[in-house]
N, C-alpha and C. Protein backbone atom coordinates (compact mmCIF):
# COMPACT_ATOMS: atom_id res chain seq x y z
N UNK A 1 -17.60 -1.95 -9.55
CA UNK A 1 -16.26 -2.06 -9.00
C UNK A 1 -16.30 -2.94 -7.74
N UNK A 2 -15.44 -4.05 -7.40
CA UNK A 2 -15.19 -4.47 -6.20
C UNK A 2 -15.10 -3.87 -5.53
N UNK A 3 -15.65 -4.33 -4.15
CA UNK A 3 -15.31 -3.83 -2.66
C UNK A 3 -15.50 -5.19 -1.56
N UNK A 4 -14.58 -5.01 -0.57
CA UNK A 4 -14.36 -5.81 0.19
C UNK A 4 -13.99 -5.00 1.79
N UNK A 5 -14.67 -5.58 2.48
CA UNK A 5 -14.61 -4.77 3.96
C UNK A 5 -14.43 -5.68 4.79
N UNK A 6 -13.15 -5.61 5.33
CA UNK A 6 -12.75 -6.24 7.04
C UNK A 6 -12.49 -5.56 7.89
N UNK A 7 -12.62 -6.17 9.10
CA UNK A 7 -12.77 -5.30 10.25
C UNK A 7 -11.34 -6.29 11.12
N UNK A 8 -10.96 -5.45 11.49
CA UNK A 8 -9.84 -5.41 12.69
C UNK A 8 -9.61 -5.02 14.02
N UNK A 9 -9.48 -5.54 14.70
CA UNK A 9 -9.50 -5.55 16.57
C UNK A 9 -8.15 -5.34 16.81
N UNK A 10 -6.76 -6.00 16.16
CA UNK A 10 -5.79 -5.54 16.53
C UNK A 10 -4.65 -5.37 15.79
N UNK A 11 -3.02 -5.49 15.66
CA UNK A 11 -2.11 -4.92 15.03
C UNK A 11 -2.26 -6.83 13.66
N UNK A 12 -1.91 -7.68 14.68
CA UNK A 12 -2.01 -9.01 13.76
C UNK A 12 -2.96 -9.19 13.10
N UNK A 13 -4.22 -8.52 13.18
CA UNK A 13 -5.15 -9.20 12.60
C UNK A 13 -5.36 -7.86 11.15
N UNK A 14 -4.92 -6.77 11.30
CA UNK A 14 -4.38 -6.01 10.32
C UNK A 14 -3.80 -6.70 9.56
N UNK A 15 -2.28 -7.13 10.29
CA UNK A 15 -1.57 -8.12 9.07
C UNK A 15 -2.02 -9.22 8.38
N UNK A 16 -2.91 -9.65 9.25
CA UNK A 16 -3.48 -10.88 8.61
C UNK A 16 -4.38 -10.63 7.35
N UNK A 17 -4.79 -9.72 6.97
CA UNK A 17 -5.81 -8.65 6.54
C UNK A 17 -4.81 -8.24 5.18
N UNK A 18 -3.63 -7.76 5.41
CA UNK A 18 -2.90 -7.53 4.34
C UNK A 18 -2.47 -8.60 3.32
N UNK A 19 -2.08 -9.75 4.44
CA UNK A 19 -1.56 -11.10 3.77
C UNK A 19 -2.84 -11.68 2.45
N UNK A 20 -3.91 -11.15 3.32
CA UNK A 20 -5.25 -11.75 2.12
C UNK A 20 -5.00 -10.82 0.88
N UNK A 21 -4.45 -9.48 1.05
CA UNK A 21 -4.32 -8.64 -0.18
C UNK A 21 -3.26 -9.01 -0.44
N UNK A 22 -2.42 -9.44 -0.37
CA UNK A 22 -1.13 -9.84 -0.91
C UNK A 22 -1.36 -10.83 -2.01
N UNK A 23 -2.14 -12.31 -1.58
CA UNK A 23 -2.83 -13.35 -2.08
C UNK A 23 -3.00 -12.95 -3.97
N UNK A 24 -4.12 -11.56 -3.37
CA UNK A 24 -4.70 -11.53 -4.68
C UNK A 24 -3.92 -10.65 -5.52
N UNK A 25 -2.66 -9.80 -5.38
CA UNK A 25 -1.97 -9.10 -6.15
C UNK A 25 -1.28 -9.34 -7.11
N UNK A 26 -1.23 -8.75 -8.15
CA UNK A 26 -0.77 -8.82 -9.51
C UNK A 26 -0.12 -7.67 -9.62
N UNK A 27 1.53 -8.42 -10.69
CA UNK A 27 2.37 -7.34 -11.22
C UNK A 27 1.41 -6.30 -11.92
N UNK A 28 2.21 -4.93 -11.01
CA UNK A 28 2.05 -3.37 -11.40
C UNK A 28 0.97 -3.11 -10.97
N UNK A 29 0.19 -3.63 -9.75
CA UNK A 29 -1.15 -2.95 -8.74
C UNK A 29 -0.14 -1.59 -7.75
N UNK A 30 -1.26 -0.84 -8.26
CA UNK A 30 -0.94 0.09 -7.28
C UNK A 30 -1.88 0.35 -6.12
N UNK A 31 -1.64 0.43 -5.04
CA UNK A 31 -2.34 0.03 -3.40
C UNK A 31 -2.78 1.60 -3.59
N UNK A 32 -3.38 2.60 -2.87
CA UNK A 32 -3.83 3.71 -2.61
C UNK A 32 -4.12 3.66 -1.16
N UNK A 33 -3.60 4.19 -0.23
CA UNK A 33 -3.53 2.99 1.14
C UNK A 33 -3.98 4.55 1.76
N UNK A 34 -5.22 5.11 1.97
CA UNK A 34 -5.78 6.12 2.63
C UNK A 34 -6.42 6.11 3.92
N UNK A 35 -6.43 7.31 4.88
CA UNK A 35 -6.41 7.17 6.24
C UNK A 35 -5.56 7.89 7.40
N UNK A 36 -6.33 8.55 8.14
CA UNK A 36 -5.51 9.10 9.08
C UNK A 36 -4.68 8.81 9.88
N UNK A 37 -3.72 9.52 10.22
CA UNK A 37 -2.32 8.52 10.72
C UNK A 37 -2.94 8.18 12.29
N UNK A 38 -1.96 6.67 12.52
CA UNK A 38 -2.25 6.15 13.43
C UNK A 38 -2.90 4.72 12.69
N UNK A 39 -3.67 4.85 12.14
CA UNK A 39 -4.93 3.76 11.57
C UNK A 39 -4.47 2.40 11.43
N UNK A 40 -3.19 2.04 10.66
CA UNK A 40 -2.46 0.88 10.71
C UNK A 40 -1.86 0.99 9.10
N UNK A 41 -1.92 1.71 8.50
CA UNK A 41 -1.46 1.58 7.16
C UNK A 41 0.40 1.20 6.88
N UNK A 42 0.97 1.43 7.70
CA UNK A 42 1.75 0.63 7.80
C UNK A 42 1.85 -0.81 8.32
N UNK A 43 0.98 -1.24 9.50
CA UNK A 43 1.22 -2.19 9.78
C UNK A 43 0.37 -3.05 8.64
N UNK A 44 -0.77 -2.68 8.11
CA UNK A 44 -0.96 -3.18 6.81
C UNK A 44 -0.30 -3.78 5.65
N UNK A 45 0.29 -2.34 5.46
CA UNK A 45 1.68 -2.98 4.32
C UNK A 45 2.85 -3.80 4.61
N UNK A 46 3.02 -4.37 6.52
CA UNK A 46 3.69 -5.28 6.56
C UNK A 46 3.40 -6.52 6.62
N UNK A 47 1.85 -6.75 6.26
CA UNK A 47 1.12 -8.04 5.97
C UNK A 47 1.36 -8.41 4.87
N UNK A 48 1.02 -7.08 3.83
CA UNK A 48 1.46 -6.86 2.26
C UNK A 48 2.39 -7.68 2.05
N UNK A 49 3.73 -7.46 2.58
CA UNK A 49 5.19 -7.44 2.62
C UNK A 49 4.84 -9.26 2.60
N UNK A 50 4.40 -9.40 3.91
CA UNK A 50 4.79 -10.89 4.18
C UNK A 50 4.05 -12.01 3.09
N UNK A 51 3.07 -11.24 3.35
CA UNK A 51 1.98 -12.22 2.63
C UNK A 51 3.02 -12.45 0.55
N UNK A 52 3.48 -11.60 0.52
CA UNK A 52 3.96 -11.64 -0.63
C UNK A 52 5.54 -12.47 -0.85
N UNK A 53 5.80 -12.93 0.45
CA UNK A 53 7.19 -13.86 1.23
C UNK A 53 8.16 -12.82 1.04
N UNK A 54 8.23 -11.33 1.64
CA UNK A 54 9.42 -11.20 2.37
C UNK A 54 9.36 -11.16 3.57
N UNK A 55 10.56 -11.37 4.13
CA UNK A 55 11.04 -11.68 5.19
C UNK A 55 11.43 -10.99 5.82
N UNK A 56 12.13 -9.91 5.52
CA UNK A 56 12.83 -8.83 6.36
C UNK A 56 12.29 -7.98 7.05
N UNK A 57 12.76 -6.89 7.65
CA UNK A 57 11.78 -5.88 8.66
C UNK A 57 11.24 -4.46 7.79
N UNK A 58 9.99 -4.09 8.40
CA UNK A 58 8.86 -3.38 7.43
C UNK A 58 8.45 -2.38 8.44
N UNK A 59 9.33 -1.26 7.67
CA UNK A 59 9.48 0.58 8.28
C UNK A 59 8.21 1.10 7.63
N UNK A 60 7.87 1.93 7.83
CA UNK A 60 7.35 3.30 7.84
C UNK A 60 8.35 4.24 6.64
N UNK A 61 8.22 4.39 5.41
CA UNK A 61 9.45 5.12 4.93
C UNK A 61 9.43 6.67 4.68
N UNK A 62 8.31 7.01 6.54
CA UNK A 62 8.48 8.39 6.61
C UNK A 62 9.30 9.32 6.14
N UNK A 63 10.60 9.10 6.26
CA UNK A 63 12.00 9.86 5.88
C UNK A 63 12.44 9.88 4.53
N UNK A 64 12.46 8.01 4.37
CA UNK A 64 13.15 7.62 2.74
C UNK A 64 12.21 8.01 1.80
N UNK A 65 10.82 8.27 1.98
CA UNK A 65 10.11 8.15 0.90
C UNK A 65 9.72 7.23 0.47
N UNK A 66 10.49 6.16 0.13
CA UNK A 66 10.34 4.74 -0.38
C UNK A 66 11.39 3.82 0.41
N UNK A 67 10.30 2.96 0.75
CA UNK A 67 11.03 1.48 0.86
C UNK A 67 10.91 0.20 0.01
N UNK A 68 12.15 -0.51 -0.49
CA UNK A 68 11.88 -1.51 -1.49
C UNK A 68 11.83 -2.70 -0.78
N UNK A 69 10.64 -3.66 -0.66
CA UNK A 69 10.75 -4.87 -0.17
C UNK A 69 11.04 -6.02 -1.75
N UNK A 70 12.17 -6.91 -1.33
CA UNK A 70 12.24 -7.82 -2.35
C UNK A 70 12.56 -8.95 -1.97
N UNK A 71 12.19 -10.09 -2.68
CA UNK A 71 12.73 -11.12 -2.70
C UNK A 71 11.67 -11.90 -2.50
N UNK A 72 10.27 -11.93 -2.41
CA UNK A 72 9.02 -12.35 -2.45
C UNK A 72 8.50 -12.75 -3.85
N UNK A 73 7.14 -13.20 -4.32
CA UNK A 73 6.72 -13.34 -5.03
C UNK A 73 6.55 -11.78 -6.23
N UNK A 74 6.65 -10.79 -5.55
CA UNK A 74 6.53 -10.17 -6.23
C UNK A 74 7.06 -8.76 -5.46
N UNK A 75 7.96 -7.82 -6.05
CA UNK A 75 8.53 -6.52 -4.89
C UNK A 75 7.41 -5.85 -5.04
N UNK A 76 7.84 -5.12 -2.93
CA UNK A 76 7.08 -4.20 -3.22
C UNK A 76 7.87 -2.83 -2.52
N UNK A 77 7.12 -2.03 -3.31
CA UNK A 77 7.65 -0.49 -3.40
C UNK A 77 6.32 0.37 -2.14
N UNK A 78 6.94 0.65 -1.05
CA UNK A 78 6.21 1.28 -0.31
C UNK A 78 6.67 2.99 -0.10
N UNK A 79 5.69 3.51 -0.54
CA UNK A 79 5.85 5.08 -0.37
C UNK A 79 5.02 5.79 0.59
N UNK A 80 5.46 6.85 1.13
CA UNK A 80 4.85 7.69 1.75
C UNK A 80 5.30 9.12 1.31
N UNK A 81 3.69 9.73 0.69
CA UNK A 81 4.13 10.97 0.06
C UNK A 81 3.10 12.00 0.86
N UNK A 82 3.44 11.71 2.42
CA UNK A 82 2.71 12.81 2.97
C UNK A 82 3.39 14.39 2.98
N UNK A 83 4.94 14.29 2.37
CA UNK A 83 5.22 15.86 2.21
C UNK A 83 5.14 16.15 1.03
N UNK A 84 4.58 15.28 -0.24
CA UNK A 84 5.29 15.76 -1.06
C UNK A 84 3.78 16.53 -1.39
N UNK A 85 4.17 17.70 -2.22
CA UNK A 85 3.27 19.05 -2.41
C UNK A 85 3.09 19.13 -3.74
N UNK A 86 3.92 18.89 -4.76
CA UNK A 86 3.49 19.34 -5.77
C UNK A 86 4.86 17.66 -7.31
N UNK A 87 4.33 18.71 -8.09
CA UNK A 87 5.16 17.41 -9.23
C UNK A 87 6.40 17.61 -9.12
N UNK A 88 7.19 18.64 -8.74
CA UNK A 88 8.81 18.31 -9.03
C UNK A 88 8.71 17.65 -7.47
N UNK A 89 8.07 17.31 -6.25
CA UNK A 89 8.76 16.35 -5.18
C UNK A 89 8.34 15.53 -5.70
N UNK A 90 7.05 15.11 -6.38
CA UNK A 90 7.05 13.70 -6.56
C UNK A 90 8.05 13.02 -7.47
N UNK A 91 8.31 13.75 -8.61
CA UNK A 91 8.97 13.61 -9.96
C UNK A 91 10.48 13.02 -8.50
N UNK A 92 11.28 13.80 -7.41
CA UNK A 92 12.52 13.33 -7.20
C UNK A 92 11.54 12.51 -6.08
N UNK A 93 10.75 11.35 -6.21
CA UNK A 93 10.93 10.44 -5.62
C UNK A 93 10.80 8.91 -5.88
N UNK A 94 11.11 9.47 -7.70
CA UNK A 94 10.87 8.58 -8.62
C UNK A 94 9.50 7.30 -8.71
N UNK A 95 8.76 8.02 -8.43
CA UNK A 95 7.57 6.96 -8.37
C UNK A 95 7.84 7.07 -9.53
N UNK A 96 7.80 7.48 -10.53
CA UNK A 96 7.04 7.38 -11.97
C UNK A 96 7.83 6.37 -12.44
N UNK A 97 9.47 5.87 -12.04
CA UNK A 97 10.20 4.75 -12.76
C UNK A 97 9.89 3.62 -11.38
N UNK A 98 9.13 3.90 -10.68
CA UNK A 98 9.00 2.84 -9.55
C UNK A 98 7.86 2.33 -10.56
N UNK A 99 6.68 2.94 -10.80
CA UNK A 99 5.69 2.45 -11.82
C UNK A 99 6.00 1.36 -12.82
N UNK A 100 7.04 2.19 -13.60
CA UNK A 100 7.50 1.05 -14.78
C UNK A 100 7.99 0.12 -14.46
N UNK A 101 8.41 0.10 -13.32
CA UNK A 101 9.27 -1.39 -12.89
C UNK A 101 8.53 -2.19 -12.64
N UNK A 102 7.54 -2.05 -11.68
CA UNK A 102 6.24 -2.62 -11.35
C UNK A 102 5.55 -3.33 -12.51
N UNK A 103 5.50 -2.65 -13.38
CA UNK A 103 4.69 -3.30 -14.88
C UNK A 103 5.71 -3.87 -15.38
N UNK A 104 7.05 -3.74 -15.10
CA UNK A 104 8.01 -4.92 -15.59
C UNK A 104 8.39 -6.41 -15.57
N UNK A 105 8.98 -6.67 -16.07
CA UNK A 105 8.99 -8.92 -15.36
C UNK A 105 10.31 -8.56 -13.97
N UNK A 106 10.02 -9.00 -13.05
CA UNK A 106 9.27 -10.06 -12.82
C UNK A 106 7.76 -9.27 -12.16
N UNK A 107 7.89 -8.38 -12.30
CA UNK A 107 6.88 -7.13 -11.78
C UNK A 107 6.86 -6.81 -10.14
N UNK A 108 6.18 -5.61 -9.79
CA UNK A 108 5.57 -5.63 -8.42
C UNK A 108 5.06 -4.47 -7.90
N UNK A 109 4.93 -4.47 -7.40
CA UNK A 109 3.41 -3.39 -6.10
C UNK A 109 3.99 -2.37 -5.91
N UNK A 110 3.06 -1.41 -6.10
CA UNK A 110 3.39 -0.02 -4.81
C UNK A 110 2.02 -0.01 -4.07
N UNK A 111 2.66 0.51 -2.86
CA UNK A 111 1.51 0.74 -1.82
C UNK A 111 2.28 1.90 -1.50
N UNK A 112 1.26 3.07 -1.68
CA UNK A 112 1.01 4.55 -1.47
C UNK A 112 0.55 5.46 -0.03
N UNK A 113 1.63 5.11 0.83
CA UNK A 113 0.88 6.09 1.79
C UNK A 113 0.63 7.25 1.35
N UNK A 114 -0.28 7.92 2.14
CA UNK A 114 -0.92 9.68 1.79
C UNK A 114 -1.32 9.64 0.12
N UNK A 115 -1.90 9.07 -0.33
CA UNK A 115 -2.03 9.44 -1.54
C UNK A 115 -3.21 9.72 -2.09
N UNK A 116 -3.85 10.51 -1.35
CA UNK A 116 -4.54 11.88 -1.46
C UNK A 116 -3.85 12.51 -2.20
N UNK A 117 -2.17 13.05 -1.97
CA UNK A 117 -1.31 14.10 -1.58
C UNK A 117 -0.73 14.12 -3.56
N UNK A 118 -0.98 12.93 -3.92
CA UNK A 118 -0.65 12.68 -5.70
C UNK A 118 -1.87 12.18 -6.22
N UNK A 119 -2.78 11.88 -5.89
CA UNK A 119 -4.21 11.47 -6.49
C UNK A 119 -4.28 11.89 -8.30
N UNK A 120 -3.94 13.18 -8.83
CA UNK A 120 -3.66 13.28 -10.29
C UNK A 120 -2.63 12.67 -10.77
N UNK A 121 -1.31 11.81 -10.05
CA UNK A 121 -0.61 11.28 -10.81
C UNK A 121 -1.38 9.27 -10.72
N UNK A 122 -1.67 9.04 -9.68
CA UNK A 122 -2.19 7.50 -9.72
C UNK A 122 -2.69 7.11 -11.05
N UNK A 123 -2.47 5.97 -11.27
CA UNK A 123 -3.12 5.47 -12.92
C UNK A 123 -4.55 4.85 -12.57
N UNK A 124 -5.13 5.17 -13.64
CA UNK A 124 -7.00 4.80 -13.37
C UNK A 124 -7.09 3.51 -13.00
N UNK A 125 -6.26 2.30 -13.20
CA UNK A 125 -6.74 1.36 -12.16
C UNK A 125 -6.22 0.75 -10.74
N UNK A 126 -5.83 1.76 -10.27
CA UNK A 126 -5.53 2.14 -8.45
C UNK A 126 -6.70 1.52 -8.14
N UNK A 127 -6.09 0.27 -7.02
CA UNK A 127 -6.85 -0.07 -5.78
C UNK A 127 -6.86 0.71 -4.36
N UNK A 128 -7.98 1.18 -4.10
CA UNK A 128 -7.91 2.15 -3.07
C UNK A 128 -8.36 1.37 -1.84
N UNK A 129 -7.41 1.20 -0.59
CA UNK A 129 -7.93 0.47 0.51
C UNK A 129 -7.51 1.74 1.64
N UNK A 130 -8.86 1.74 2.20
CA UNK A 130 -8.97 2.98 3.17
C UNK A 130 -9.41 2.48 4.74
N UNK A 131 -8.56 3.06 5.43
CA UNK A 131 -8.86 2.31 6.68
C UNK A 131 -9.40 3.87 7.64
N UNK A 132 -10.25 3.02 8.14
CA UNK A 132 -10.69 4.32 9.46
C UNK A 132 -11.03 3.71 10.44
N UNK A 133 -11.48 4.29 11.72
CA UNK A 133 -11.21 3.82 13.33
C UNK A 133 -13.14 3.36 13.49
N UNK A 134 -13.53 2.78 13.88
CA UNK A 134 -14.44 2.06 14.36
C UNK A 134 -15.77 2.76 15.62
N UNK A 135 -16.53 3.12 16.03
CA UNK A 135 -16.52 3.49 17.32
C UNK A 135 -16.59 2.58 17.71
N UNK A 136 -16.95 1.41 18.13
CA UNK A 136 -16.67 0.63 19.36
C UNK A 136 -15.22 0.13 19.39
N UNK A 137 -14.35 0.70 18.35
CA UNK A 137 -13.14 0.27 18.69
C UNK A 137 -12.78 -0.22 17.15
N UNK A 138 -11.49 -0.58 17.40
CA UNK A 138 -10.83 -1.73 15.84
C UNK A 138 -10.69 -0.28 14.86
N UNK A 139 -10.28 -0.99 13.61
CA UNK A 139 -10.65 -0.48 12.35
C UNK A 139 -11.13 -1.29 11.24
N UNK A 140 -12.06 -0.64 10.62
CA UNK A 140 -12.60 -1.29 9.12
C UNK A 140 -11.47 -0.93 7.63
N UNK A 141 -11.10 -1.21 7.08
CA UNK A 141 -10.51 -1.61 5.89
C UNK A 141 -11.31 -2.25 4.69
N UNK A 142 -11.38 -1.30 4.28
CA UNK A 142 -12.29 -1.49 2.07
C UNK A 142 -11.39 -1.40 1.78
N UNK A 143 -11.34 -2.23 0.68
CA UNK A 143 -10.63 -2.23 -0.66
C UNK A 143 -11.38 -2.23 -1.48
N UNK A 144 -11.24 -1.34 -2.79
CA UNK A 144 -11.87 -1.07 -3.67
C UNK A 144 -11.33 -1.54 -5.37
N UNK A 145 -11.31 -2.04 -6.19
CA UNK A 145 -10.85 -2.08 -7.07
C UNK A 145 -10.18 -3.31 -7.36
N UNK A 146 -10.36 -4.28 -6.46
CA UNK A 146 -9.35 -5.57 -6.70
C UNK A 146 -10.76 -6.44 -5.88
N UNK A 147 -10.60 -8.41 -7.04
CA UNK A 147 -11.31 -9.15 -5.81
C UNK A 147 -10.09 -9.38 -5.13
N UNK A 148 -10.90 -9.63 -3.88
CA UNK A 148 -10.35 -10.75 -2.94
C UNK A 148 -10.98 -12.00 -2.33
């Protein structure tokens, strides 16, 4: 299986970091974006975002559950399922028709915050990019499952 490890010193160079995963993404990848909060996994997925040409501004969709970025090379579907507990929250937060869309034309991405939290629903070829804190500082970021 691929793996790829960068290291990061600050919030841009995260993004810059995402934009390279953006590069290599293909309709209906699902991101597995693991890591304790704080780490940058959002500011990650707003490299995602860009690197994939949208333009607009890139939340955290702590609250919504999902945020849809479109109008890029390819949408992307950003989730955060750090409350959800069991299959009927995930089932109402429609990942499962966010999936099919993704594998649809013109296709596109989900990137999964907390997804530990659904790990039995992810499909077996989930790219898992896990970020953790450094001691001398920064964070490192693997990706697993995709080149780059």
């Amino acid at each position: 299986m691929a793996m790829t490890r960068f290291v990061s010193h600050s919030p841009a160079e995260t993004r810059e970091i995402g934009g390279r995963i953006a590069a290599a993404l293909q309709p209906g990848t699902v991101l597995a974006l693991e890591g304790d909060l704080g780490l940058g996994k959002t500011c990650l997925t707003e490299g995602i975002a860009r690197g994939l040409g949208y333009t607009g501004e890139v939340n955290s969709p702590t609250f919504a559950l999902v945020n849809e970025y479109k109008g890029g090379r390819l949408d992307l579907y950003h989730f955060d399922m750090y409350r959800v507990t069991g299959w009927e929250d995930l089932y109402s937060t429609g990942f499962f028709d966010y999936l099919d869309a993704a594998s649809g034309s013109p296709g596109g991405v989900l990137a999964v915050e907390w997804s530990e939290n659904i790990a039995a629903a992810l499909p077996e070829d989930t790219v898992t990019v896990t970020l953790s804190a450094l001691p001398e500082g920064g964070r490192a970021i693997e990706v697993k499952g995709m080149e780059i």
